[in-house]
N, C-alpha and C. Protein backbone atom coordinates (compact mmCIF):
# COMPACT_ATOMS: atom_id res chain seq x y z
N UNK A 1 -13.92 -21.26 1.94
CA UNK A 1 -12.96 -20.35 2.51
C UNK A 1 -13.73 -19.17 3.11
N UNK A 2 -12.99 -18.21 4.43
CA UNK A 2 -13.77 -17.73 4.99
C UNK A 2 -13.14 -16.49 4.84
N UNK A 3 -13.91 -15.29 4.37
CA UNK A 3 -13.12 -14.08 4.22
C UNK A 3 -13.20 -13.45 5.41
N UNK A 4 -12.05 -12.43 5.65
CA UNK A 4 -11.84 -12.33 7.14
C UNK A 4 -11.78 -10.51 6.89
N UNK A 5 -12.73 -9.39 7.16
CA UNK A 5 -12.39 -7.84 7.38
C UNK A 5 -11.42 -7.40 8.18
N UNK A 6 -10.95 -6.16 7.83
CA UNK A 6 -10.18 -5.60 8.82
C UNK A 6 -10.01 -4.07 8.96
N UNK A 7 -9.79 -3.64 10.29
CA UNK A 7 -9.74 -1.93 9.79
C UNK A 7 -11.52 -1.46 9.58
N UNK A 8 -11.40 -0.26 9.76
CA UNK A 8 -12.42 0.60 9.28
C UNK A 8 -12.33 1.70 8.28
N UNK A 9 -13.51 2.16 7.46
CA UNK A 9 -12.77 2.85 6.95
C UNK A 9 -13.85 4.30 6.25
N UNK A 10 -14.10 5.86 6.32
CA UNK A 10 -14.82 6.25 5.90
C UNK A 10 -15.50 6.41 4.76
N UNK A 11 -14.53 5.41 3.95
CA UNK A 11 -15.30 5.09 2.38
C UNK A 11 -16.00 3.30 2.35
N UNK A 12 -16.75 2.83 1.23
CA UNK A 12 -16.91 1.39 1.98
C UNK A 12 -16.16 0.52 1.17
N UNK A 13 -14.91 0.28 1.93
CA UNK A 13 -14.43 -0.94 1.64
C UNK A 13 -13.36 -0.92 3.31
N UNK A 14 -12.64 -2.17 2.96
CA UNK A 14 -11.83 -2.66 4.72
C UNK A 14 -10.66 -2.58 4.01
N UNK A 15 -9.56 -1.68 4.85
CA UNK A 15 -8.39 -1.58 4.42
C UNK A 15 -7.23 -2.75 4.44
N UNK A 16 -7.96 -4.11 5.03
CA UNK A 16 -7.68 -5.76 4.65
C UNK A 16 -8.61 -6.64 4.61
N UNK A 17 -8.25 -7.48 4.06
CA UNK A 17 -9.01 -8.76 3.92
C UNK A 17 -8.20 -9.82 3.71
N UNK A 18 -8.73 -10.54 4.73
CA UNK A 18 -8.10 -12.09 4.55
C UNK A 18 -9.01 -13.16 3.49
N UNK A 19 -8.25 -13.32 2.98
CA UNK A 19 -9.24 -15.17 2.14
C UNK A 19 -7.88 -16.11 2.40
N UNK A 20 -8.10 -16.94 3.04
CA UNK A 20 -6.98 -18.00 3.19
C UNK A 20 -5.99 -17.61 3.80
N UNK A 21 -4.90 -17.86 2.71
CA UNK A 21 -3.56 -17.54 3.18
C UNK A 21 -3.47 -16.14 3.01
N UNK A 22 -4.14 -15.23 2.15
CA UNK A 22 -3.66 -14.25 1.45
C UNK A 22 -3.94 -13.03 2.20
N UNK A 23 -3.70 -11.65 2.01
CA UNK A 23 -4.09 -10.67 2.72
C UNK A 23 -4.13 -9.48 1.25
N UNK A 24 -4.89 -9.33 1.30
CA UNK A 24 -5.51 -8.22 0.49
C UNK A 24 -5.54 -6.57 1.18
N UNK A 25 -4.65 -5.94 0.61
CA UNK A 25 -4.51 -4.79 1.34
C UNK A 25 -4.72 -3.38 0.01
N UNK A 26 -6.66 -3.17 0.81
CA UNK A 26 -6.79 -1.83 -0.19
C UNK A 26 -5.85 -0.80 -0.49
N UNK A 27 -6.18 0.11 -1.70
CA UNK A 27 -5.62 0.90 -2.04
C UNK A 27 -4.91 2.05 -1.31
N UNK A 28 -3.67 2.41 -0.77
CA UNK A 28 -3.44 3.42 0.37
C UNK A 28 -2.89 4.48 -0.01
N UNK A 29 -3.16 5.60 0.69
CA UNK A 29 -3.05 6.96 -0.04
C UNK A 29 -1.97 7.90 1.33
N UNK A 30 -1.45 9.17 0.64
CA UNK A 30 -0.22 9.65 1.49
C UNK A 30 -1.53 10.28 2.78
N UNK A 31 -2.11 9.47 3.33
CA UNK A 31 -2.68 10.38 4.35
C UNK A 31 -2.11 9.82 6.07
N UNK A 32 -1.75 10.93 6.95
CA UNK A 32 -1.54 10.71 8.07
C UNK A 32 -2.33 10.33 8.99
N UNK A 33 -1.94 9.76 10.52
CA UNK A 33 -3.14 9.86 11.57
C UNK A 33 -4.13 10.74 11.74
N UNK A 34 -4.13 11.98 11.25
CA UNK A 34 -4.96 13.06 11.26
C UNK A 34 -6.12 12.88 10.29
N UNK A 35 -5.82 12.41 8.97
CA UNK A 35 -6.70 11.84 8.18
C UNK A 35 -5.86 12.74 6.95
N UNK A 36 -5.05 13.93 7.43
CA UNK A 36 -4.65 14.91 6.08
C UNK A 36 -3.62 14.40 5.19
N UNK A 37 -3.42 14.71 3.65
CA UNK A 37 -2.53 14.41 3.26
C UNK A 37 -1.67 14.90 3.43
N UNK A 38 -0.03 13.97 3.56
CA UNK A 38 0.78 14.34 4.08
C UNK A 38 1.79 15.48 3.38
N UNK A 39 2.89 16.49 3.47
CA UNK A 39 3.15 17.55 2.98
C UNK A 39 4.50 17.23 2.19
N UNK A 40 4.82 17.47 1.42
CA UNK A 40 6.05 16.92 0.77
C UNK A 40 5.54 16.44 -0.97
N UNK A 41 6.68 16.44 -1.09
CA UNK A 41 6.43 15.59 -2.53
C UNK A 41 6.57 14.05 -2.63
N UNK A 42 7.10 13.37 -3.82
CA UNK A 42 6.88 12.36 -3.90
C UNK A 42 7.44 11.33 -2.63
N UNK A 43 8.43 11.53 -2.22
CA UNK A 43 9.24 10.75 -1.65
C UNK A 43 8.55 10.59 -0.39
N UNK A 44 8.28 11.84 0.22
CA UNK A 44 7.28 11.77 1.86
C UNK A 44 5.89 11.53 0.97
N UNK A 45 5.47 11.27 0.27
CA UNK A 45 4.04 10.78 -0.11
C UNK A 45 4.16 9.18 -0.31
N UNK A 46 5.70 8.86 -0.70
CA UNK A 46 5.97 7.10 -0.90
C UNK A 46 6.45 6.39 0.79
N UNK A 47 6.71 7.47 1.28
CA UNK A 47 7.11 6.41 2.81
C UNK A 47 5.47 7.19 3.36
N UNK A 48 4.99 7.36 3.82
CA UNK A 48 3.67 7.26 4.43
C UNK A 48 2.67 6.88 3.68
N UNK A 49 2.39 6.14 2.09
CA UNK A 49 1.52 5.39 1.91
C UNK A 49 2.10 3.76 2.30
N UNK A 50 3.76 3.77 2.08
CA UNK A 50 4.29 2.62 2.31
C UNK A 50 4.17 1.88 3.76
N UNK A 51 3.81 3.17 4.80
CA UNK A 51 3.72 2.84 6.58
C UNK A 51 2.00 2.59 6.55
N UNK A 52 1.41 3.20 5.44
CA UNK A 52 -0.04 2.66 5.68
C UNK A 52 -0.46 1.57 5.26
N UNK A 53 0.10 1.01 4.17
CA UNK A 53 0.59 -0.29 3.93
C UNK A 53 0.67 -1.38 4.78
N UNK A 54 2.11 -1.03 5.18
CA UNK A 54 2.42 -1.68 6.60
C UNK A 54 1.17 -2.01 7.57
N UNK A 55 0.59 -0.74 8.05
CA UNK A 55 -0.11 -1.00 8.70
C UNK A 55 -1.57 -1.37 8.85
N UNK A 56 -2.13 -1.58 7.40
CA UNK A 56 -3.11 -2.33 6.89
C UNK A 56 -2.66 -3.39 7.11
N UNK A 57 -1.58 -4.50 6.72
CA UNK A 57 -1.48 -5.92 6.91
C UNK A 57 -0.98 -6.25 8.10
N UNK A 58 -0.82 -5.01 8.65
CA UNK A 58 -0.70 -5.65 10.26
C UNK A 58 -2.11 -5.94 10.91
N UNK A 59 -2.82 -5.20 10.83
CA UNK A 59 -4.46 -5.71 11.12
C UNK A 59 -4.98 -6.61 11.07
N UNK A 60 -3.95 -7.69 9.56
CA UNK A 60 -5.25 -8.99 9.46
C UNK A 60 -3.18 -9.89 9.28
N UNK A 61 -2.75 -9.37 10.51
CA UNK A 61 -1.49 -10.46 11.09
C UNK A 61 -0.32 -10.61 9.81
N UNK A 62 -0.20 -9.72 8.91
CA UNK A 62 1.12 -9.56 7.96
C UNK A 62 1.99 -8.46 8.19
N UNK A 63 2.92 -9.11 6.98
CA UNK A 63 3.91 -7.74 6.78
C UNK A 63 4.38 -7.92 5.70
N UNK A 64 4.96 -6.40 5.56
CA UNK A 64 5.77 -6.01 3.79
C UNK A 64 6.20 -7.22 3.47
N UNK A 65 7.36 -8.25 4.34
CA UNK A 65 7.88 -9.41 4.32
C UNK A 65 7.30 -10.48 3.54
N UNK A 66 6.12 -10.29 3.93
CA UNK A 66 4.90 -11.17 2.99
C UNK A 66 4.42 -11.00 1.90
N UNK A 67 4.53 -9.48 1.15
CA UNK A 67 3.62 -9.48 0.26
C UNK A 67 4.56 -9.33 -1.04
N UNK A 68 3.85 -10.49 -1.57
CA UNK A 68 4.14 -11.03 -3.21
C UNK A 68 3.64 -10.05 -4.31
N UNK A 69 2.84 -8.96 -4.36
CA UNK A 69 2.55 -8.23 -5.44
C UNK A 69 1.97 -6.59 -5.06
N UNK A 70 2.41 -6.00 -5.50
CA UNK A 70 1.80 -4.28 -4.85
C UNK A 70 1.50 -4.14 -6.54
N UNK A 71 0.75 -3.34 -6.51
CA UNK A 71 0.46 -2.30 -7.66
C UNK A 71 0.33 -0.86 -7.58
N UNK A 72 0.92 -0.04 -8.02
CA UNK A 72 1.18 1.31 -7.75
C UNK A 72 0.91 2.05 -8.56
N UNK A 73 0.07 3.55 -8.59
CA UNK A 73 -0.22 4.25 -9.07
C UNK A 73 0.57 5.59 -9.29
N UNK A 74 0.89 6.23 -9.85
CA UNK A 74 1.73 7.52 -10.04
C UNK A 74 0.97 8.54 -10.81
N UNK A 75 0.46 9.59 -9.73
CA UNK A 75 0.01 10.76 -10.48
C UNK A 75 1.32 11.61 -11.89
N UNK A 76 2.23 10.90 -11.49
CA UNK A 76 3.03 11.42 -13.07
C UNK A 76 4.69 10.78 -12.82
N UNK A 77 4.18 10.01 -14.12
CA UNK A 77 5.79 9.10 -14.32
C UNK A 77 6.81 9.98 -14.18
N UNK A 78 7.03 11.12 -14.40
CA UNK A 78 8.27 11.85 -14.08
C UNK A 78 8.56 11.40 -12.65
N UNK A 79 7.59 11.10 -11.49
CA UNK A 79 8.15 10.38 -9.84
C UNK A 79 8.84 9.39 -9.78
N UNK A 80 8.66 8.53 -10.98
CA UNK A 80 8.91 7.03 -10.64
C UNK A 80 10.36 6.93 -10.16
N UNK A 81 11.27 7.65 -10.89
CA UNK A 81 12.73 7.51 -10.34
C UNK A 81 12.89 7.49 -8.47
N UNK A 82 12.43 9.29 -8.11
CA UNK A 82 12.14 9.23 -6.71
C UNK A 82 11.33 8.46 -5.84
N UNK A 83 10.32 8.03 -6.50
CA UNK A 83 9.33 6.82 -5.75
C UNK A 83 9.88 5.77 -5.53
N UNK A 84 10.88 5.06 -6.81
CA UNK A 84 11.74 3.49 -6.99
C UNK A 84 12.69 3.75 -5.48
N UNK A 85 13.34 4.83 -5.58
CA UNK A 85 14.36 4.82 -5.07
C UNK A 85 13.65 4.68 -2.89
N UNK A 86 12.17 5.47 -2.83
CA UNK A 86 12.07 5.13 -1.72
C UNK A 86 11.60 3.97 -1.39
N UNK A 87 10.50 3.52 -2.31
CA UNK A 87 10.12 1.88 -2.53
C UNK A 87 11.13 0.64 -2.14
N UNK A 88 12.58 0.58 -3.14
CA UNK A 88 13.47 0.10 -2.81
C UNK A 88 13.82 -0.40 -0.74
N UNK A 89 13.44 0.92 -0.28
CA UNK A 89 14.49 0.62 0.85
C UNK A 89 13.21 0.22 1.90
N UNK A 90 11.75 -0.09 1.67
CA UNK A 90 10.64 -0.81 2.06
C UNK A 90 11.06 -2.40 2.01
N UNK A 91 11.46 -2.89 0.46
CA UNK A 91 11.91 -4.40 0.12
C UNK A 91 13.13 -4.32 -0.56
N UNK A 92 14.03 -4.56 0.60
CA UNK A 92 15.14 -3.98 0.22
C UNK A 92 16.11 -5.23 -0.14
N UNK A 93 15.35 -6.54 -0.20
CA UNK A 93 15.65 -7.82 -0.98
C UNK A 93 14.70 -8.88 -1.13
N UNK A 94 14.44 -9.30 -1.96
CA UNK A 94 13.16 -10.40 -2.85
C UNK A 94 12.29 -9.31 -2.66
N UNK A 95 11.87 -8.26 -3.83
CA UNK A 95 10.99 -7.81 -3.94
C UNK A 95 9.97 -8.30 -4.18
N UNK A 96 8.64 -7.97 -4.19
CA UNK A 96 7.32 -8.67 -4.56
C UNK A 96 7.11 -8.15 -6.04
N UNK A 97 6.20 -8.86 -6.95
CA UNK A 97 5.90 -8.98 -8.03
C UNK A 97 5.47 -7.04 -7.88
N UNK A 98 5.53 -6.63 -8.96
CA UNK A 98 5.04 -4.60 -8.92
C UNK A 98 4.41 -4.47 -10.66
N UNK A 99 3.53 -3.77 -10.15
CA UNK A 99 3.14 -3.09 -11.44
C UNK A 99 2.68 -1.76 -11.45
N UNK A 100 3.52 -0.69 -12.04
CA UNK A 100 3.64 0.58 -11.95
C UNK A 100 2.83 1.51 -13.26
N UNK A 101 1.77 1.99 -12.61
CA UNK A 101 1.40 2.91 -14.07
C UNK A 101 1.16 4.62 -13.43
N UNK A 102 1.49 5.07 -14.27
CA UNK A 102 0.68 6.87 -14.27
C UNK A 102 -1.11 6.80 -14.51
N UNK A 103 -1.50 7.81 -13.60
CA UNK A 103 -3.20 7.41 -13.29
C UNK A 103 -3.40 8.50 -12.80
N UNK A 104 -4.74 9.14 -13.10
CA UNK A 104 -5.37 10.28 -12.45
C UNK A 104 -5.80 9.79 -11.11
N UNK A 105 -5.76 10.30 -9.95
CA UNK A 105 -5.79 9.73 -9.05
C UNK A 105 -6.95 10.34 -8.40
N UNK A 106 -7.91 9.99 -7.10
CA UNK A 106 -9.61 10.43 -6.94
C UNK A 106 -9.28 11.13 -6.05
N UNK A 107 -8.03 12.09 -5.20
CA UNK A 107 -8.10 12.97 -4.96
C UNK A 107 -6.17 13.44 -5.15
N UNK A 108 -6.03 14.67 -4.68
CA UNK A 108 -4.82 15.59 -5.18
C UNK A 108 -3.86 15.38 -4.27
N UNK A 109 -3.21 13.57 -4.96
CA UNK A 109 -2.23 12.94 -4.40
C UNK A 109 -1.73 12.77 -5.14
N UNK A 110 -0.29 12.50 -5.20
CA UNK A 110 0.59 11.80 -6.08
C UNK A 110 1.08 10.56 -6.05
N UNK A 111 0.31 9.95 -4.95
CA UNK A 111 0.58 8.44 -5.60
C UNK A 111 -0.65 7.43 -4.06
N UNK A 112 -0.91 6.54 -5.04
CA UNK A 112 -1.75 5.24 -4.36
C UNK A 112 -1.03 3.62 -4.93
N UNK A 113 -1.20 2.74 -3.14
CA UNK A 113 -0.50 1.37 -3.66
C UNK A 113 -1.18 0.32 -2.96
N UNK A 114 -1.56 -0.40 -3.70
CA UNK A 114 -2.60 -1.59 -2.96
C UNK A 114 -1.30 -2.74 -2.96
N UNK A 115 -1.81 -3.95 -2.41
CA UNK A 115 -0.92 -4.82 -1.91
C UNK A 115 -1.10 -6.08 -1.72
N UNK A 116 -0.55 -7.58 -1.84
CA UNK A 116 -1.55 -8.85 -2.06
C UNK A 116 -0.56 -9.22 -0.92
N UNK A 117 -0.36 -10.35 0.38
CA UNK A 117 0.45 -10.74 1.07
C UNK A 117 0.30 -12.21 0.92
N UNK A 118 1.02 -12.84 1.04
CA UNK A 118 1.21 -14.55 1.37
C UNK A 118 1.33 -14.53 2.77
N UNK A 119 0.34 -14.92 3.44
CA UNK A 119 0.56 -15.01 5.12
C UNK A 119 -0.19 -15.92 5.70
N UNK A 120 0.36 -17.32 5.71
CA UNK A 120 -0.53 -18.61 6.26
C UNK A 120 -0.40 -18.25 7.54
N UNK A 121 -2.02 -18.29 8.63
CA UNK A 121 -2.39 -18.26 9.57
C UNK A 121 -0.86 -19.37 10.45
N UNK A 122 -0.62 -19.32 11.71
CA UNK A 122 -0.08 -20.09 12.11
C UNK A 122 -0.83 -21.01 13.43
């Protein structure tokens, strides 16, 4: 099997990777086109890691549609209510497999979400 990069990125890893069918989408954080994190609390920190998301598996030919498992980080479970509730309207039926924990996070964000996709080449 042939692993496939995608994206660039100023730390070293590729914000996708293909192996097969699958799409591997690194860890994404509330940062904008500018590179800054974005201003708001949880909810504008869960739809712009959720659009960077997005737009990591668009790079190596996916979408939200595709992906079978996210794992999500929460700088403090007190978000999770407001985070569920913006999460929700991302997969807003057959959600993908989730696993949610509270985590110190490597810079002064309140939340990071990596992402696995099912996306056979066509």
């Amino acid at each position: 099997m042939q692993k496939e990069v995608f994206g660039t990125s100023h730390v070293p890893l590729s914000p996708a990777v293909r192996a097969g069918d699958f799409v591997y989408c690194s860890g994404q954080v509330p940062v904008g086109p500018d590179g800054s994190v974005v201003a708001g609390g949880i909810e504008a920190q869960t739809r712009q890691v959720l659009e960077n998301v997005k737009a990591a598996l668009a790079l190596a030919g996916a979408s939200l549609d595709q992906v079978v498992k996210t794992t999500v980080w929460l700088e403090d479970a007190r978000d999770f209510g407001a985070f569920n509730k913006v999460y929700a309207t991302y997969f807003p039926s057959a959600p993908p497999a989730r696993t949610t924990v509270e985590s110190r996070l490597m810079i002064d964000i309140k939340i990071e979400i990596e992402a696995v996709a099912y996306a056979p080449k066509a």
